[in-house]
N, C-alpha and C. Protein backbone atom coordinates (compact mmCIF):
# COMPACT_ATOMS: atom_id res chain seq x y z
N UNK A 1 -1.94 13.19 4.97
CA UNK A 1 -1.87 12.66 3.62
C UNK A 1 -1.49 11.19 3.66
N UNK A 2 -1.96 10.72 2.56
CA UNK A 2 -1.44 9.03 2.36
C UNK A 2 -1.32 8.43 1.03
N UNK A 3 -0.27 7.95 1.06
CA UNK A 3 -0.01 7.20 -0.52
C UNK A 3 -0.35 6.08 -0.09
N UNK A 4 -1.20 5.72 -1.67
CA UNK A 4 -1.57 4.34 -1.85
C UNK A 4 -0.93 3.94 -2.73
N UNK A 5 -0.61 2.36 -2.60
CA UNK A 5 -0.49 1.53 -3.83
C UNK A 5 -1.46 0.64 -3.84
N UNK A 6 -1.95 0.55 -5.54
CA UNK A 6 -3.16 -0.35 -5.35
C UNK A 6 -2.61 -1.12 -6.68
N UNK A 7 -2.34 -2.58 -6.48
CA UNK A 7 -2.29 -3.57 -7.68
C UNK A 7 -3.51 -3.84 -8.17
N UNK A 8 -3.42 -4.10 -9.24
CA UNK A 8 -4.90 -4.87 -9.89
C UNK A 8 -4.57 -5.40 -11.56
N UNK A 9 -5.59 -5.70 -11.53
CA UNK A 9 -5.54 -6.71 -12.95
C UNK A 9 -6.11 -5.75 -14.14
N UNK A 10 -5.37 -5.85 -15.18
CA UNK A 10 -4.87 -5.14 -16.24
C UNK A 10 -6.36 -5.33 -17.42
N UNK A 11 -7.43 -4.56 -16.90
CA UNK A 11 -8.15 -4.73 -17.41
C UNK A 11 -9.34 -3.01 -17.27
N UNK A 12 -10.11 -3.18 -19.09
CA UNK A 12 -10.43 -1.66 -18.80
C UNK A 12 -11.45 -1.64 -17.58
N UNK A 13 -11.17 -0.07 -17.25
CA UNK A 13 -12.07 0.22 -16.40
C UNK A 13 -11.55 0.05 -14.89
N UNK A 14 -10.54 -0.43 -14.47
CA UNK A 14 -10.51 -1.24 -12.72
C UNK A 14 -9.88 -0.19 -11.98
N UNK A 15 -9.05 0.57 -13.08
CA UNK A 15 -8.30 2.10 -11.98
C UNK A 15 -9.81 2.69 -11.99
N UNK A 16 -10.65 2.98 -12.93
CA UNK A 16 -11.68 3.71 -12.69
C UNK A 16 -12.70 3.40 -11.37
N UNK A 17 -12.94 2.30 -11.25
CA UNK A 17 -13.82 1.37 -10.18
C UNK A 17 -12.98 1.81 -8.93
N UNK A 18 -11.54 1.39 -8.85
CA UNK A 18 -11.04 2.14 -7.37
C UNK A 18 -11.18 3.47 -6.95
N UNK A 19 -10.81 4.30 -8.01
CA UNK A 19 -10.88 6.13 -8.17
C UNK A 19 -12.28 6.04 -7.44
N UNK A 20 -13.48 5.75 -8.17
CA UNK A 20 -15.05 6.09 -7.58
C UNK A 20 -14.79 5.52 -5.90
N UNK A 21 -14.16 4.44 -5.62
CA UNK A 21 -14.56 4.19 -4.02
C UNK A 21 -14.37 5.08 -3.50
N UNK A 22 -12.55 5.71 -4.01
CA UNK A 22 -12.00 6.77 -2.85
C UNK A 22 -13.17 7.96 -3.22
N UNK A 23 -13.35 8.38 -4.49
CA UNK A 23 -14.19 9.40 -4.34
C UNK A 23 -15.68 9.38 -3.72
N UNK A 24 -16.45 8.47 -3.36
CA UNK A 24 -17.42 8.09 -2.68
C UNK A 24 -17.16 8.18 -1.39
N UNK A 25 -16.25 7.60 -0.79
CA UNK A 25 -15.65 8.07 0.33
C UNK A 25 -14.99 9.47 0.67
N UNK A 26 -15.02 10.17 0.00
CA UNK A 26 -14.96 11.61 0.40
C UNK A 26 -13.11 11.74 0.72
N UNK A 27 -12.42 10.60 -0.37
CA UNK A 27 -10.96 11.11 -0.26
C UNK A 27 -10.45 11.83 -1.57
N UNK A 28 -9.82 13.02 -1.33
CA UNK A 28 -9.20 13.82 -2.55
C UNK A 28 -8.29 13.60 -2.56
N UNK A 29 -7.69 13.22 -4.14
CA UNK A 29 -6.64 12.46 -4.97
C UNK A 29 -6.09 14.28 -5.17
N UNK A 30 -4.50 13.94 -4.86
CA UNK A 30 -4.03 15.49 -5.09
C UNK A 30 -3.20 14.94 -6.11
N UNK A 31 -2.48 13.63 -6.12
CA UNK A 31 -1.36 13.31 -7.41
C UNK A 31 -1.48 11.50 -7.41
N UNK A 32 -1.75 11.42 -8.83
CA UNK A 32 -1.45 10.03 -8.83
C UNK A 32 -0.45 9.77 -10.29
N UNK A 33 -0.31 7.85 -10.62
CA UNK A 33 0.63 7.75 -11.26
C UNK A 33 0.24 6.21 -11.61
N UNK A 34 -0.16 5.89 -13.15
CA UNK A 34 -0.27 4.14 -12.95
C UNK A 34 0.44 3.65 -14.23
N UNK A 35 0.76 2.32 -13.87
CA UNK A 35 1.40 1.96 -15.12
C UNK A 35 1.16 0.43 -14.98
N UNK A 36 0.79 0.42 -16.54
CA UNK A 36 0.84 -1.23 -16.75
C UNK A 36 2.35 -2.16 -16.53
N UNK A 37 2.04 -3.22 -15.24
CA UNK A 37 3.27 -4.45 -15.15
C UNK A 37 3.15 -4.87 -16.34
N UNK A 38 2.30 -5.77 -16.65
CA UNK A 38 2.38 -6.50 -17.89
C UNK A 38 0.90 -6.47 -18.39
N UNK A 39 1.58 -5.83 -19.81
CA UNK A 39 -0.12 -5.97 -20.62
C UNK A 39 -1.15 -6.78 -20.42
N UNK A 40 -2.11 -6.66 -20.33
CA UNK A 40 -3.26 -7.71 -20.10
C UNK A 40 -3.14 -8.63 -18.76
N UNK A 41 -2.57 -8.27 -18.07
CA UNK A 41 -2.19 -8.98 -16.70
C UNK A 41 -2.52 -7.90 -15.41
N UNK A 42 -1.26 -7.38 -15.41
CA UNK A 42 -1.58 -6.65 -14.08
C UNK A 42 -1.02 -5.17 -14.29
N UNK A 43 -1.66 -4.35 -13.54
CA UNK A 43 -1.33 -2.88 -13.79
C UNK A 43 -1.24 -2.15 -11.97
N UNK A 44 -0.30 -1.05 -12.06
CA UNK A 44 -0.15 -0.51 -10.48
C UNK A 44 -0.32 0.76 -10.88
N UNK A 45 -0.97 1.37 -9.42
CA UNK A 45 -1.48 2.93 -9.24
C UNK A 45 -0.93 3.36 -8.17
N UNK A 46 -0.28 4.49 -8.08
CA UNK A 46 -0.04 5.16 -6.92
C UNK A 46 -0.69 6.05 -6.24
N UNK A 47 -1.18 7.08 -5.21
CA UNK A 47 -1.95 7.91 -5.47
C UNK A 47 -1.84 8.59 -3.99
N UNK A 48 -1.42 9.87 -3.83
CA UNK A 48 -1.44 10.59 -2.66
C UNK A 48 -2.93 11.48 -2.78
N UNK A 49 -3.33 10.98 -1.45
CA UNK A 49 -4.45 11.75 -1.27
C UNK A 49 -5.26 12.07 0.36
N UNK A 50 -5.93 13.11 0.33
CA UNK A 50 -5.77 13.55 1.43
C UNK A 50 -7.58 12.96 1.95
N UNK A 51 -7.07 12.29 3.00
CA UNK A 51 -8.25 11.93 3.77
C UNK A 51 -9.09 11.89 5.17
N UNK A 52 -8.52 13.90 5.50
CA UNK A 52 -9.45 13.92 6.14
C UNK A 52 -10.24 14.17 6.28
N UNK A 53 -11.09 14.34 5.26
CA UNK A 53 -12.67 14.15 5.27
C UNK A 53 -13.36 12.61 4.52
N UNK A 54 -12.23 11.63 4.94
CA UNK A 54 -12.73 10.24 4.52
C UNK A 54 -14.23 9.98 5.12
N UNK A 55 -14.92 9.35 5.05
CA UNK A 55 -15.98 9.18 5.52
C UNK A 55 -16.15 7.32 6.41
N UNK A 56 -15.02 6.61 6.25
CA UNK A 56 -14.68 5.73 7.11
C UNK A 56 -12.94 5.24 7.24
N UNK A 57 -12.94 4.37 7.88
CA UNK A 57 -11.89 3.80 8.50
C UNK A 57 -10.83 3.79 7.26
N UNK A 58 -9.65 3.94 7.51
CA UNK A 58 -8.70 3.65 6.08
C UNK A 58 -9.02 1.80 5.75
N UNK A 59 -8.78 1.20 7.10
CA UNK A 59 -8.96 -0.31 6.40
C UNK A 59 -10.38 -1.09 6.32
N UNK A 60 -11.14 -0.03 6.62
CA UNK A 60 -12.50 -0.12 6.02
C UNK A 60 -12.51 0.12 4.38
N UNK A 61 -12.20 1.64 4.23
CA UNK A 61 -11.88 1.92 2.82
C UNK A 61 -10.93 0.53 1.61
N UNK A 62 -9.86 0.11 2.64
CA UNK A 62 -9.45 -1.00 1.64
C UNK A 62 -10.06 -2.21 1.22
N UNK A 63 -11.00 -2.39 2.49
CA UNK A 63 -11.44 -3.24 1.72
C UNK A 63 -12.64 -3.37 0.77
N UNK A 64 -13.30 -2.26 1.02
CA UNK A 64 -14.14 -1.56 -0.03
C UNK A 64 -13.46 -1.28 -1.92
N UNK A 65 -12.25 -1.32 -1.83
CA UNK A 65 -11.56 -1.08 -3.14
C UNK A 65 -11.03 -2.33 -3.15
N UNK A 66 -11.00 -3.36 -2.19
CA UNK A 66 -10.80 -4.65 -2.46
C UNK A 66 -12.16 -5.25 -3.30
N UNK A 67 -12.80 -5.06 -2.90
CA UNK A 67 -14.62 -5.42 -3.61
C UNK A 67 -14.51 -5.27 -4.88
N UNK A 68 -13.96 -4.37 -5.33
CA UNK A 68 -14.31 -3.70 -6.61
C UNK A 68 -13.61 -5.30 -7.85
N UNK A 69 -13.26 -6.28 -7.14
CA UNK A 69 -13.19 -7.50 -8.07
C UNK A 69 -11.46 -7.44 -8.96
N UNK A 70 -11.01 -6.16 -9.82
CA UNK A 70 -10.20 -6.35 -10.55
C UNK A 70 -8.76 -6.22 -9.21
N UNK A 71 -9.26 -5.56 -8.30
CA UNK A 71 -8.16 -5.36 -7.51
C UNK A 71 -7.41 -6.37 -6.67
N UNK A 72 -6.37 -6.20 -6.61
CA UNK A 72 -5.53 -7.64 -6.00
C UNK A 72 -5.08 -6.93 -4.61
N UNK A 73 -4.37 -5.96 -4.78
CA UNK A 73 -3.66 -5.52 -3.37
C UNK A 73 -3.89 -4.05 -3.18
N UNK A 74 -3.89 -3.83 -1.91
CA UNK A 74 -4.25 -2.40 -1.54
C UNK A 74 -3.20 -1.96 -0.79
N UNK A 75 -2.32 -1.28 -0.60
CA UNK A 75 -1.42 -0.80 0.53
C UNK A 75 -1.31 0.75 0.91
N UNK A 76 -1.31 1.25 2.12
CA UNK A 76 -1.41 2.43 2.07
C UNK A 76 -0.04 3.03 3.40
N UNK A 77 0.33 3.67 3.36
CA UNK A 77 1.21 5.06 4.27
C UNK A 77 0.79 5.94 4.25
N UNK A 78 1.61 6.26 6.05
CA UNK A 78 1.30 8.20 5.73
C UNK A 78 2.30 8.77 4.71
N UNK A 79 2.13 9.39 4.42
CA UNK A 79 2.73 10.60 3.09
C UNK A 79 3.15 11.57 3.72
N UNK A 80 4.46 11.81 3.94
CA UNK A 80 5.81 13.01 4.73
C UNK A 80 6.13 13.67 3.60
N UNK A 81 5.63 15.04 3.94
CA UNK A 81 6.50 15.38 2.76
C UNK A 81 7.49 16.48 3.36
């Protein structure tokens, strides 16, 4: 498992644009969590999800959800539970 944090800019649609990478990539979201920093600025997502049936590299995957334009930062861990 691995939690992500993904920053991005507070605009509609940009959690949606990251969600499709991981799901294109073949990672299942088991729990996530986002909240707007500041209105119309920047917003953060958390998101444990299990990827082993990713279909590439984790820092392949980031930077693929880096592409997606609204996103600023990608960070990821393994997830202990």
């Amino acid at each position: 498992l691995i939690e992500f944090r993904i920053t991005f800019k507070d605009v509609l649609g940009a959690l949606a644009r990251a969600a499709a990478v991981l799901a294109e990539n073949g990672v299942d979201l088991l729990s996530s969590e986002s909240r707007t920093l500041r209105r119309g600025e920047s917003a953060e997502w958390f998101a444990i999800a299990d990827v082993s049936r990713c279909k590439c590299k984790l820092e392949e995957l980031k930077q693929k959800i880096l592409k997606e334009g609204a996103v600023e930062v990608v960070e990821y861990r393994s997830f202990l539970y």
